[in-house]
PDB file of N, CA and C in Angstrom:
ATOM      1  N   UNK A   1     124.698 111.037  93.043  1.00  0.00           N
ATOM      2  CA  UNK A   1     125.459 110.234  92.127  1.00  0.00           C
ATOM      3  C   UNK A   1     126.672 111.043  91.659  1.00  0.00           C
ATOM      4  N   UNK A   2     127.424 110.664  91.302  1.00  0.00           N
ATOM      5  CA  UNK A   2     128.839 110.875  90.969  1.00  0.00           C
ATOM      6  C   UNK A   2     128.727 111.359  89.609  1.00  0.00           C
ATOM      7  N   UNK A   3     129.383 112.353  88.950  1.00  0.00           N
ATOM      8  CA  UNK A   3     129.260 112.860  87.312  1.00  0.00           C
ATOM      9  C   UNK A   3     129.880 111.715  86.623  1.00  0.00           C
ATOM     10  N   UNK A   4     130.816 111.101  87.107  1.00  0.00           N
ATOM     11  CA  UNK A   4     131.651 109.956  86.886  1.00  0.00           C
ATOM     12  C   UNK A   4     130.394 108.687  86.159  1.00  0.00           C
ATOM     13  N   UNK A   5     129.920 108.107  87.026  1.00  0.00           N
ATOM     14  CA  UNK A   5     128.989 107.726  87.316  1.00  0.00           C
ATOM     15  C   UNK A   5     127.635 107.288  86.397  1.00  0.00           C
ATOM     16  N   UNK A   6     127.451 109.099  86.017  1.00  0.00           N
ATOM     17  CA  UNK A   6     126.447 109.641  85.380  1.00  0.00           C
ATOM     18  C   UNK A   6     126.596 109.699  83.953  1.00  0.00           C
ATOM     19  N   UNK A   7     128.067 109.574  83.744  1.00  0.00           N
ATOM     20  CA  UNK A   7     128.189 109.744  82.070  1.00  0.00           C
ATOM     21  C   UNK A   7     128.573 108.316  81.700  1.00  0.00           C
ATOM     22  N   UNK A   8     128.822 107.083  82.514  1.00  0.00           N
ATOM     23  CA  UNK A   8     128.931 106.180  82.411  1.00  0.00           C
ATOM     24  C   UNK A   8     127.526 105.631  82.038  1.00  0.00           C
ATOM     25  N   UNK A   9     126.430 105.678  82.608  1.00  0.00           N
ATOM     26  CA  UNK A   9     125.101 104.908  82.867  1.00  0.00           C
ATOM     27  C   UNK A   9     124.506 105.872  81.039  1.00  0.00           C
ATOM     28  N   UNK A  10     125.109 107.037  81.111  1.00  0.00           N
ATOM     29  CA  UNK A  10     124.119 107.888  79.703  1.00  0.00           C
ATOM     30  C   UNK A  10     125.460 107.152  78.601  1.00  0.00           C
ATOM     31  N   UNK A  11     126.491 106.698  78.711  1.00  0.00           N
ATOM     32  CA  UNK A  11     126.899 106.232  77.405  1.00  0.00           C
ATOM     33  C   UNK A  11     126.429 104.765  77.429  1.00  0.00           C
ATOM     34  N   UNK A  12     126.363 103.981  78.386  1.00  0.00           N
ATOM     35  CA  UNK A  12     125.110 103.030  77.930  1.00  0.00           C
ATOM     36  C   UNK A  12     124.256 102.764  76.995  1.00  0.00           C
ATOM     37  N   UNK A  13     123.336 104.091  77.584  1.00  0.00           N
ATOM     38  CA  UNK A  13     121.737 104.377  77.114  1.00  0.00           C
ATOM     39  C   UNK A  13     122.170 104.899  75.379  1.00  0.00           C
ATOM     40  N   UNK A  14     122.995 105.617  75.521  1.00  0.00           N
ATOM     41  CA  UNK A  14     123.185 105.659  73.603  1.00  0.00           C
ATOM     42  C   UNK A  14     124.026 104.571  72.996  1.00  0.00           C
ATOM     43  N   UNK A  15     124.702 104.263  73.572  1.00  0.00           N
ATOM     44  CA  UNK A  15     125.307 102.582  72.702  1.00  0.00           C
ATOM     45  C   UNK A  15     123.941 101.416  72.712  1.00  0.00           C
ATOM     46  N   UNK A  16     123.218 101.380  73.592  1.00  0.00           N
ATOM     47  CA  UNK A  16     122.107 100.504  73.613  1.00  0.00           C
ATOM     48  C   UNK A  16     121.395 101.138  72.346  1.00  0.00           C
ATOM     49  N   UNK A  17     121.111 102.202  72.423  1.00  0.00           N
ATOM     50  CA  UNK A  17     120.072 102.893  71.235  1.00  0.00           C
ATOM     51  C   UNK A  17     120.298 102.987  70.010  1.00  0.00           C
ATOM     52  N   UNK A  18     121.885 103.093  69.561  1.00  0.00           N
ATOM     53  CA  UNK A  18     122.473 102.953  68.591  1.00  0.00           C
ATOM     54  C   UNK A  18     122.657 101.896  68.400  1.00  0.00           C
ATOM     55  N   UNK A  19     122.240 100.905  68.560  1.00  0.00           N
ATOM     56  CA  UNK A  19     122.316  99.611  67.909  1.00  0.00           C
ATOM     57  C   UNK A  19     120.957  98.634  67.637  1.00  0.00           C
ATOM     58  N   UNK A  20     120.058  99.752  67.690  1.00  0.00           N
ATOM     59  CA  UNK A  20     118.367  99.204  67.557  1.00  0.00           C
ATOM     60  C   UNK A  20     118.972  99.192  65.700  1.00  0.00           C
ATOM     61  N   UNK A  21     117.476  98.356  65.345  1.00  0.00           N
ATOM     62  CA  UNK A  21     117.481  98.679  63.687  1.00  0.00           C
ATOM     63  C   UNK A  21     117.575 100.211  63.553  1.00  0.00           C
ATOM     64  N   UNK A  22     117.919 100.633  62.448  1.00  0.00           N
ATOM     65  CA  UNK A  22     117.436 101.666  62.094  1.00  0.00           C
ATOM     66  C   UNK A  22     117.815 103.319  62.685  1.00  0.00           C
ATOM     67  N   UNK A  23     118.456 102.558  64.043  1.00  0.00           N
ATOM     68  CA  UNK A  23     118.987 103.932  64.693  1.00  0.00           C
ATOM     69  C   UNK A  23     119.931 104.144  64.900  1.00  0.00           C
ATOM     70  N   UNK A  24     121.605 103.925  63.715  1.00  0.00           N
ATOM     71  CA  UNK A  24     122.646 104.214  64.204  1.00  0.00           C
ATOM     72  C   UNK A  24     122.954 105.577  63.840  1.00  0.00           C
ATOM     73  N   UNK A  25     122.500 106.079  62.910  1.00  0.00           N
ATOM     74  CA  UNK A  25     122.897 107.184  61.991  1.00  0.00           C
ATOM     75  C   UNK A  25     122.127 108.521  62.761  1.00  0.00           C
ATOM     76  N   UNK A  26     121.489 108.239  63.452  1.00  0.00           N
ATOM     77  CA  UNK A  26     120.683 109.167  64.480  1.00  0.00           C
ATOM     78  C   UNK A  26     121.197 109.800  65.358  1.00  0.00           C
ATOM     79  N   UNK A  27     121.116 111.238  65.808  1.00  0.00           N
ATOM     80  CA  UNK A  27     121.385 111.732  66.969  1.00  0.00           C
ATOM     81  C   UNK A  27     120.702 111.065  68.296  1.00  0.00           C
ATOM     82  N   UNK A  28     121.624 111.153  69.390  1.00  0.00           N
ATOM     83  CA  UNK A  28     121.409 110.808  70.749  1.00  0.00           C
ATOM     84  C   UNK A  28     119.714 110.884  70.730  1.00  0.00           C
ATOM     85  N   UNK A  29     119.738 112.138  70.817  1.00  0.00           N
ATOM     86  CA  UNK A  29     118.321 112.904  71.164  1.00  0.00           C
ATOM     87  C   UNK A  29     117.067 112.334  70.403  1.00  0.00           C
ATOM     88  N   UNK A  30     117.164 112.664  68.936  1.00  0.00           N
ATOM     89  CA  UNK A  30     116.393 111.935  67.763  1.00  0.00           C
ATOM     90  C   UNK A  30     115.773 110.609  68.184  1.00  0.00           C
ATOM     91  N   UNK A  31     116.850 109.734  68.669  1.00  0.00           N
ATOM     92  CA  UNK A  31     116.218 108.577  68.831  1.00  0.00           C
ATOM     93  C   UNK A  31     115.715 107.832  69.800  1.00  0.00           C
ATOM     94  N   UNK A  32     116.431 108.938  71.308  1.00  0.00           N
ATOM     95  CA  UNK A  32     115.261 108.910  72.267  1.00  0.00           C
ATOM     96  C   UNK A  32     113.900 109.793  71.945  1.00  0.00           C
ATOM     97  N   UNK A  33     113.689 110.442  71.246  1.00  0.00           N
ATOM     98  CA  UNK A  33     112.514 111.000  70.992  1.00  0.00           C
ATOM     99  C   UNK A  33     111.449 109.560  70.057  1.00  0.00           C
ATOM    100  N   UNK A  34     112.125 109.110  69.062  1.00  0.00           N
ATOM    101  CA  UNK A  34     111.801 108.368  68.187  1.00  0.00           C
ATOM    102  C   UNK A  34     111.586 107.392  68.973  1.00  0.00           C
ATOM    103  N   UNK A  35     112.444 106.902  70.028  1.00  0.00           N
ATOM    104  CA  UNK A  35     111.813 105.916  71.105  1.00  0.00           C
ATOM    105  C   UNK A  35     110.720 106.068  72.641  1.00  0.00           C
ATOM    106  N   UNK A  36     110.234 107.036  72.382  1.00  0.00           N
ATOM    107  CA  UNK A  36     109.614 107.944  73.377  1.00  0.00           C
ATOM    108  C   UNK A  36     109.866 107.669  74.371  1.00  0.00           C
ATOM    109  N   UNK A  37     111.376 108.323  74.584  1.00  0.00           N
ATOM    110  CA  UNK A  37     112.238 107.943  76.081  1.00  0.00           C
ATOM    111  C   UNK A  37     112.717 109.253  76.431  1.00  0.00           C
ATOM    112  N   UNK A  38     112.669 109.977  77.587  1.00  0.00           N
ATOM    113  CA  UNK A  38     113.303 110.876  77.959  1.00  0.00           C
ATOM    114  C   UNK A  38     115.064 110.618  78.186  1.00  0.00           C
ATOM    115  N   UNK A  39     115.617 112.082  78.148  1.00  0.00           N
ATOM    116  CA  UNK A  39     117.455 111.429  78.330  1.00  0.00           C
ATOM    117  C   UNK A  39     117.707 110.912  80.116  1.00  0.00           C
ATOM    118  N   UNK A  40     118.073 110.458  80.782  1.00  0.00           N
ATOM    119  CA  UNK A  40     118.708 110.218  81.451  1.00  0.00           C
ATOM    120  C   UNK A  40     118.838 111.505  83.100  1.00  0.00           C
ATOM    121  N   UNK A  41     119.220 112.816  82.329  1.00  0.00           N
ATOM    122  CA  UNK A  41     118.948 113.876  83.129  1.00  0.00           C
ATOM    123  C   UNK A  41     117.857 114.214  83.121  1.00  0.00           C
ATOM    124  N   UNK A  42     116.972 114.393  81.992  1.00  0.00           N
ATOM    125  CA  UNK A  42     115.599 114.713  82.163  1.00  0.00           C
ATOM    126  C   UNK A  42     115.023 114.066  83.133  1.00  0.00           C
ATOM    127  N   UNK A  43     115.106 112.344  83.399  1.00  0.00           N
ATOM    128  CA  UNK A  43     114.404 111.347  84.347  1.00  0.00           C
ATOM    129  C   UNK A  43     114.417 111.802  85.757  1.00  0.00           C
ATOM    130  N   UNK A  44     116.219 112.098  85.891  1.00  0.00           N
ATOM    131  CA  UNK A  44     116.297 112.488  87.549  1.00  0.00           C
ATOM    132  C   UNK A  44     115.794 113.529  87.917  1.00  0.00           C
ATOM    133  N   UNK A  45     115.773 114.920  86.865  1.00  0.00           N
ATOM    134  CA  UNK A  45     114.824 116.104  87.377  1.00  0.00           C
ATOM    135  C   UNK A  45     113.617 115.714  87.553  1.00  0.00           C
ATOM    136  N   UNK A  46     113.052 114.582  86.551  1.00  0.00           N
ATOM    137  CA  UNK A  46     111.652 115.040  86.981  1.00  0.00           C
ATOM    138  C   UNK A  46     111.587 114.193  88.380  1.00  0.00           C
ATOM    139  N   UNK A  47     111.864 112.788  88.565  1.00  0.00           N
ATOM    140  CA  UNK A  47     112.322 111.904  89.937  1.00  0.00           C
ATOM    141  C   UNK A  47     112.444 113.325  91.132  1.00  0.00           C
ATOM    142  N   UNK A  48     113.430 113.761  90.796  1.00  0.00           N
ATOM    143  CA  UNK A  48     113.752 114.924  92.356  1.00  0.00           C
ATOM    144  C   UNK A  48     112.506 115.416  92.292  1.00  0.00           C
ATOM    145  N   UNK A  49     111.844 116.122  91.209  1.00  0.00           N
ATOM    146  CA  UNK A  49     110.534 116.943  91.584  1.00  0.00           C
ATOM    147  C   UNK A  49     109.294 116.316  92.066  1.00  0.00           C
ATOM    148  N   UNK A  50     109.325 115.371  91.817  1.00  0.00           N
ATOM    149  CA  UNK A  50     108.303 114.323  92.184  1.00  0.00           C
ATOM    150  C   UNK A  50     108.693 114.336  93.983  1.00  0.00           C
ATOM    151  N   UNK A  51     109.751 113.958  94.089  1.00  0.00           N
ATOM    152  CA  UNK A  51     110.039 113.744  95.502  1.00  0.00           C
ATOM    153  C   UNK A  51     110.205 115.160  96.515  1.00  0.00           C
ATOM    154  N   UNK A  52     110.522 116.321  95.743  1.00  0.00           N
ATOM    155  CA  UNK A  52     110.185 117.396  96.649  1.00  0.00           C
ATOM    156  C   UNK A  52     107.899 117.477  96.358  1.00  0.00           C
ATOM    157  N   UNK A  53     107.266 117.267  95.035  1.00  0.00           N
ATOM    158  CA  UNK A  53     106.569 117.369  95.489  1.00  0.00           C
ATOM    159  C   UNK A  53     105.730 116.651  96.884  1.00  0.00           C
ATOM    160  N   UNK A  54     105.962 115.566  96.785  1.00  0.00           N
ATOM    161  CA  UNK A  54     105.919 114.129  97.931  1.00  0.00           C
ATOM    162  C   UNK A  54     106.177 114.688  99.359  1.00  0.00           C
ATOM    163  N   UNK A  55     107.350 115.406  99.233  1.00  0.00           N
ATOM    164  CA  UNK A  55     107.991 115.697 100.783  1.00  0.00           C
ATOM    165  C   UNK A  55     107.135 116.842 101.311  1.00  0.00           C
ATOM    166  N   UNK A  56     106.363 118.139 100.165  1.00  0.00           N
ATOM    167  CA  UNK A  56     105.825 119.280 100.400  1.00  0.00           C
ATOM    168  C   UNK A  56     104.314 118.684 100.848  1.00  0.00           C
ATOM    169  N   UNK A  57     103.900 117.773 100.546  1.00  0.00           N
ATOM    170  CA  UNK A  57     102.573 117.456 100.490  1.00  0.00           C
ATOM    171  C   UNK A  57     102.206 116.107 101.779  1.00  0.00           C
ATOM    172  N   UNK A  58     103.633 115.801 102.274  1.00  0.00           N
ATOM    173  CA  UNK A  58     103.587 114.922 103.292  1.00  0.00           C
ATOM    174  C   UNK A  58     103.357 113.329 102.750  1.00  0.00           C
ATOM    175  N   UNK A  59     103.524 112.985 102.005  1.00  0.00           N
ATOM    176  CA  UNK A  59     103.168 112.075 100.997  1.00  0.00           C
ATOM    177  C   UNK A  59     104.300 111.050 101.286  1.00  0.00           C
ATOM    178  N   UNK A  60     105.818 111.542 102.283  1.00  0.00           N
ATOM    179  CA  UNK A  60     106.657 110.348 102.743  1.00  0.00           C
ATOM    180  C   UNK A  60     107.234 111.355 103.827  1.00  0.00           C
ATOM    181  N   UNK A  61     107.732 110.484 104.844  1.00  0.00           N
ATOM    182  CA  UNK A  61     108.140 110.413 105.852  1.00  0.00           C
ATOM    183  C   UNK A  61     109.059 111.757 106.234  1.00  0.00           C
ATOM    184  N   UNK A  62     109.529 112.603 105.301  1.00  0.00           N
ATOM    185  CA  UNK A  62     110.744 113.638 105.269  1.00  0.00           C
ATOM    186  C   UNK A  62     109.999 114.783 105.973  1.00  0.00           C
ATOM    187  N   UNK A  63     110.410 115.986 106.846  1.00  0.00           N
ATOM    188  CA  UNK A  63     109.867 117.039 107.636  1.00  0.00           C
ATOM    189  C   UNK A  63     110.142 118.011 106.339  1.00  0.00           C
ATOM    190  N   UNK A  64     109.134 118.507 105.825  1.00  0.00           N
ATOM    191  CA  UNK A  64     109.059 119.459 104.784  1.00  0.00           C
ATOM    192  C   UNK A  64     110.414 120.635 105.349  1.00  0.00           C
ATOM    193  N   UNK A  65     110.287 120.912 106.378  1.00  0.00           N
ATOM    194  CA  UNK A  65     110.701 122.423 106.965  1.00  0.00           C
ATOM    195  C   UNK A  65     112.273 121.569 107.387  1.00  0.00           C
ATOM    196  N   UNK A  66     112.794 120.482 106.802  1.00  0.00           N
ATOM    197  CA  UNK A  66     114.214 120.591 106.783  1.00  0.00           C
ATOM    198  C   UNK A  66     114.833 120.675 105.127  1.00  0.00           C
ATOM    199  N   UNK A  67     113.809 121.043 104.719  1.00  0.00           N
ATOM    200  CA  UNK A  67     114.439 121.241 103.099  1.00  0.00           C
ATOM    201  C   UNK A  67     113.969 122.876 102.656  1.00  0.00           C
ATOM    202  N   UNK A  68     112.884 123.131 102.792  1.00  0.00           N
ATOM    203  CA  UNK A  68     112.116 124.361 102.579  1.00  0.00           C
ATOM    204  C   UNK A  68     111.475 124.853 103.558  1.00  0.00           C
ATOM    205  N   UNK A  69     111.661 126.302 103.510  1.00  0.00           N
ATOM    206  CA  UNK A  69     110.855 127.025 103.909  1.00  0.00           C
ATOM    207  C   UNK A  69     109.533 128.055 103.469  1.00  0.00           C
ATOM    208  N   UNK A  70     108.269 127.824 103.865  1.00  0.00           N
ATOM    209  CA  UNK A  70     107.075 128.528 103.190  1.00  0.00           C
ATOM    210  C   UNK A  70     107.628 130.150 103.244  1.00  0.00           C
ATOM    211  N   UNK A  71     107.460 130.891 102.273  1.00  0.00           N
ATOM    212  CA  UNK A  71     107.651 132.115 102.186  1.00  0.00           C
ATOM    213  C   UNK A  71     106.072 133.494 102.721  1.00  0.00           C
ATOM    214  N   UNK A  72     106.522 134.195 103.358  1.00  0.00           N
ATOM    215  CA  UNK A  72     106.217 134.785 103.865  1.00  0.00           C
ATOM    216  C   UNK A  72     104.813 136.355 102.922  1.00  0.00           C
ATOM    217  N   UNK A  73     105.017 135.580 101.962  1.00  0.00           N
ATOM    218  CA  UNK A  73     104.637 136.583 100.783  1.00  0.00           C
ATOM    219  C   UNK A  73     102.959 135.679 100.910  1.00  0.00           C
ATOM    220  N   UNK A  74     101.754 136.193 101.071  1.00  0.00           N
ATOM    221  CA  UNK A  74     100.795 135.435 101.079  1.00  0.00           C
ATOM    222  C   UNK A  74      99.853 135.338  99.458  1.00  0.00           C
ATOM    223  N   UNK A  75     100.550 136.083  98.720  1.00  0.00           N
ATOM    224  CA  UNK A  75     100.383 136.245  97.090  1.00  0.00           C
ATOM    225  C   UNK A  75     100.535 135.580  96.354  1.00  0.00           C
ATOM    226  N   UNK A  76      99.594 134.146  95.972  1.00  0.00           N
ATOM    227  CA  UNK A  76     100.243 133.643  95.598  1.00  0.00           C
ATOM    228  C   UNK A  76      98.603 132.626  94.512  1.00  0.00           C
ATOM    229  N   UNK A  77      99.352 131.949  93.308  1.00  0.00           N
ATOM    230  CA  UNK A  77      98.144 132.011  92.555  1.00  0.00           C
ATOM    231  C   UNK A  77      97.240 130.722  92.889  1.00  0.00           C
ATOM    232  N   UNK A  78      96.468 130.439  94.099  1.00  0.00           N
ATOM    233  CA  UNK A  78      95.783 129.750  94.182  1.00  0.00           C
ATOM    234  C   UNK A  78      95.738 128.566  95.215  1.00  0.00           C
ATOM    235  N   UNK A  79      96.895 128.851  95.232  1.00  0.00           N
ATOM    236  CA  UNK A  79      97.692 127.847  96.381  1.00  0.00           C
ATOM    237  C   UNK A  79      98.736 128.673  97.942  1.00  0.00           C
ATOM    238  N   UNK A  80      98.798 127.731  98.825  1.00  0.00           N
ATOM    239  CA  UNK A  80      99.837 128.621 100.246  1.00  0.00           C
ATOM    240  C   UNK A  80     100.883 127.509  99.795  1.00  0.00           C
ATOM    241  N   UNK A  81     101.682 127.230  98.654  1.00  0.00           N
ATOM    242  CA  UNK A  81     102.857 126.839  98.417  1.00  0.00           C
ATOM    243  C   UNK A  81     104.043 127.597  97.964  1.00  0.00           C
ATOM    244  N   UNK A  82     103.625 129.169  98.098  1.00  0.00           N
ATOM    245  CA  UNK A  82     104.976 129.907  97.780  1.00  0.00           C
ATOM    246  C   UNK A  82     106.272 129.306  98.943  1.00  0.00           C
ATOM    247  N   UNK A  83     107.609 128.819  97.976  1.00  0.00           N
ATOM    248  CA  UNK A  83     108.199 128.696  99.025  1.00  0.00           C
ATOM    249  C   UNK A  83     109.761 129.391  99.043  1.00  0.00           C
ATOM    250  N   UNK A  84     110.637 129.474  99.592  1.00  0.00           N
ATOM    251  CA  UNK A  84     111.817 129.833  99.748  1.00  0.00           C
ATOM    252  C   UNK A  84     112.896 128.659  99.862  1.00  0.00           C
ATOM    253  N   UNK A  85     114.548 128.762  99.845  1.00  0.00           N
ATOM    254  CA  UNK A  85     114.784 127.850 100.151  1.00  0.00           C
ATOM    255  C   UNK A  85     115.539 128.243 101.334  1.00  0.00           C
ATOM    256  N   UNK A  86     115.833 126.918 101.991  1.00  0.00           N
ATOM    257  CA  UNK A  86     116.109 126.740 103.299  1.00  0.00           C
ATOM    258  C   UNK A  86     117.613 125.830 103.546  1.00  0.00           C
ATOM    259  N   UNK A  87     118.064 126.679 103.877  1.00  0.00           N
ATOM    260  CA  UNK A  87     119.455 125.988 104.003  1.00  0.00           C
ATOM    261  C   UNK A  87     120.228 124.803 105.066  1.00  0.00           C
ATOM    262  N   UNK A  88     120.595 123.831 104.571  1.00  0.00           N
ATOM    263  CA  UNK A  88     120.402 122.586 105.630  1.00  0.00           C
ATOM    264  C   UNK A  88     122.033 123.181 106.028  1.00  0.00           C
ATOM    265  N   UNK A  89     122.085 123.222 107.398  1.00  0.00           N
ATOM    266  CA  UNK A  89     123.450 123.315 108.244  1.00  0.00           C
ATOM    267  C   UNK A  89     123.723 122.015 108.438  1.00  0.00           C
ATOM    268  N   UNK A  90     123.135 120.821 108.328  1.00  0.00           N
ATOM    269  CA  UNK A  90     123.690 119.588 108.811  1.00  0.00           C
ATOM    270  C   UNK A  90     123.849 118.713 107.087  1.00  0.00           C
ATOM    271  N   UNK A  91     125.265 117.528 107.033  1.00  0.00           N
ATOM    272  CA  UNK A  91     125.303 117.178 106.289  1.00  0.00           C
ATOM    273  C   UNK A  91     124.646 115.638 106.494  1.00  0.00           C
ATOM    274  N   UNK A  92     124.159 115.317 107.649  1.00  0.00           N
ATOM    275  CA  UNK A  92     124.363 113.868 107.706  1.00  0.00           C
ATOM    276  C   UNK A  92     123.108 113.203 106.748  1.00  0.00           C
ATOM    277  N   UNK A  93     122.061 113.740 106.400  1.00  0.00           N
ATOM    278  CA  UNK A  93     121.374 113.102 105.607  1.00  0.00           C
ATOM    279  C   UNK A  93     121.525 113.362 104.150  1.00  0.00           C
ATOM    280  N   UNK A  94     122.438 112.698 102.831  1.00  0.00           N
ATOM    281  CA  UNK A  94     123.377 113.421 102.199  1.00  0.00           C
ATOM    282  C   UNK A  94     122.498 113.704 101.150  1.00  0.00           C
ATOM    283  N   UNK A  95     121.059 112.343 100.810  1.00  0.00           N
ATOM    284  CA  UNK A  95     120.402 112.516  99.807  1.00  0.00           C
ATOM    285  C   UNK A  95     119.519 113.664  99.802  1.00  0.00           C
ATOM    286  N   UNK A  96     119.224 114.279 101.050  1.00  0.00           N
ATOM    287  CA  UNK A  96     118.387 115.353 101.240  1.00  0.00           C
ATOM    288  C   UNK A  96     118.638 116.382 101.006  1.00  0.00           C
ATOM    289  N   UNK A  97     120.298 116.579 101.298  1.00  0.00           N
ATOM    290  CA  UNK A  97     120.855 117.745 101.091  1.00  0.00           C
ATOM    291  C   UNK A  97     121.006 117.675  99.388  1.00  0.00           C
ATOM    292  N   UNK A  98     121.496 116.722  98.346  1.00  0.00           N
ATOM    293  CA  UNK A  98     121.356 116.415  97.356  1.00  0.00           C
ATOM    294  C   UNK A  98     119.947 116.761  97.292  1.00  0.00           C
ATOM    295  N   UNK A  99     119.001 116.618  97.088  1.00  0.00           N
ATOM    296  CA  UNK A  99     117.861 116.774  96.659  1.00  0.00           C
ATOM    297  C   UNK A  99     117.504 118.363  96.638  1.00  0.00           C
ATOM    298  N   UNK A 100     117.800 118.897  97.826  1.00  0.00           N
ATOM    299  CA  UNK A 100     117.823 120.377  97.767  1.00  0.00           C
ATOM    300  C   UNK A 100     118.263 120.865  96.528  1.00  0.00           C
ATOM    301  N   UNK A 101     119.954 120.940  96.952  1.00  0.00           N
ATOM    302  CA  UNK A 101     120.701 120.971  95.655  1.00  0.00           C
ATOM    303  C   UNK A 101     120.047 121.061  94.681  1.00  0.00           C
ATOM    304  N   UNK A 102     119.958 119.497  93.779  1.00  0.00           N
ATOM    305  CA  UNK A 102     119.228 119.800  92.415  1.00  0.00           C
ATOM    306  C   UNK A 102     117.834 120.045  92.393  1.00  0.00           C
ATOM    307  N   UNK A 103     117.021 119.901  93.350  1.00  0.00           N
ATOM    308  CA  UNK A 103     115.333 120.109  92.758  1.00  0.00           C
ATOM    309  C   UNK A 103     114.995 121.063  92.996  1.00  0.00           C
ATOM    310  N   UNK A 104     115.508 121.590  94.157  1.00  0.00           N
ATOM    311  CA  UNK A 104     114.930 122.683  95.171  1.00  0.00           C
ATOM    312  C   UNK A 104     114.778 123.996  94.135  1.00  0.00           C
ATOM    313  N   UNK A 105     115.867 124.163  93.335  1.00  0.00           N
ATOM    314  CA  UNK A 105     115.856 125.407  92.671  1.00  0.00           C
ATOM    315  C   UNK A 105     114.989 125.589  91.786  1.00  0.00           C
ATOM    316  N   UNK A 106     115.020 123.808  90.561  1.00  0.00           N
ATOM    317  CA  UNK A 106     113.654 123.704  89.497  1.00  0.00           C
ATOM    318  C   UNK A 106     112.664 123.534  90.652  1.00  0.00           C
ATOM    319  N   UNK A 107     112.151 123.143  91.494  1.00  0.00           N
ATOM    320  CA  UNK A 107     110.978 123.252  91.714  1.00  0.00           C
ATOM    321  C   UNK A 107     110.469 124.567  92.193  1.00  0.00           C
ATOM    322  N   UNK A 108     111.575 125.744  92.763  1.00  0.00           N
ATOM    323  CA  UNK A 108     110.821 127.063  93.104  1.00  0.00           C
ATOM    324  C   UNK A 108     110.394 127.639  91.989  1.00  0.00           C
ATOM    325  N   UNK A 109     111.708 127.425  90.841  1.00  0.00           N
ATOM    326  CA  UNK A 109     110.589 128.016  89.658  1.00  0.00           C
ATOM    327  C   UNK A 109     109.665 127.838  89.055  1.00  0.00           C
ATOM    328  N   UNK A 110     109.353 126.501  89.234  1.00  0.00           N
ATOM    329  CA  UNK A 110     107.903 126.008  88.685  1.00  0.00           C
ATOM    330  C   UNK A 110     106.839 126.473  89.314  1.00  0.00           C
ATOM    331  N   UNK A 111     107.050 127.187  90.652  1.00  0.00           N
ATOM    332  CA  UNK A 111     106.066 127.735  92.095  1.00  0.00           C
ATOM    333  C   UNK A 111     105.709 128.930  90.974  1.00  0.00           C
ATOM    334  N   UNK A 112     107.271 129.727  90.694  1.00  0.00           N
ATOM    335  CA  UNK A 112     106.852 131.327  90.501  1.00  0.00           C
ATOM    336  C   UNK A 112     106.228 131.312  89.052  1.00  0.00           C
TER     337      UNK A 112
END
């Protein structure tokens, strides 16, 4: 998605929220909390992590080993999911390479 895009769809979500009863005088945040709604970026991180977990676990159609690579370190707490990342030389599948991009990095740290 486009940053363009992205700040368009999140000034939405706070003009919608700011105009509930009771919630104009509220911070952004406050009143997605008060509405037990995550922000907007929070959704897509967790969405990407969901979908690298999906792709690691075979759970949809994507070849794990064009996004990641298993790391070579066999130390690991309980699980053979230590992984590395893996660099896509091809652009043509754009959401994948996107997905790398943003998840790939939160999801290694959630590994370590």
């Amino acid at each position: 998605m486009v940053k363009r895009d992205i700040h368009k769809i999140e000034t939405v979500q706070r003009r919608f929220t700011k105009r509930l009863n009771g919630f104009y005088n509220l911070l952004s945040s406050c009143r997605l909390a008060r509405l037990s709604l995550d922000s907007l970026y929070c959704r897509r991180v967790k969405s990407d992590l969901i979908m690298c977990y999906k792709v690691l676990h075979n759970m949809v159609s994507i070849d794990c080993n064009a996004l990641f690579q298993r790391s070579q370190v066999f130390h690991t707490r309980g699980n053979n999911m230590k992984l590395s990342k893996h660099h896509v030389s091809s652009r043509k599948d754009g959401h994948l390479d996107s997905l790398l991009c943003q998840s790939g990095h939160q999801y290694l740290e959630l590994a370590s």
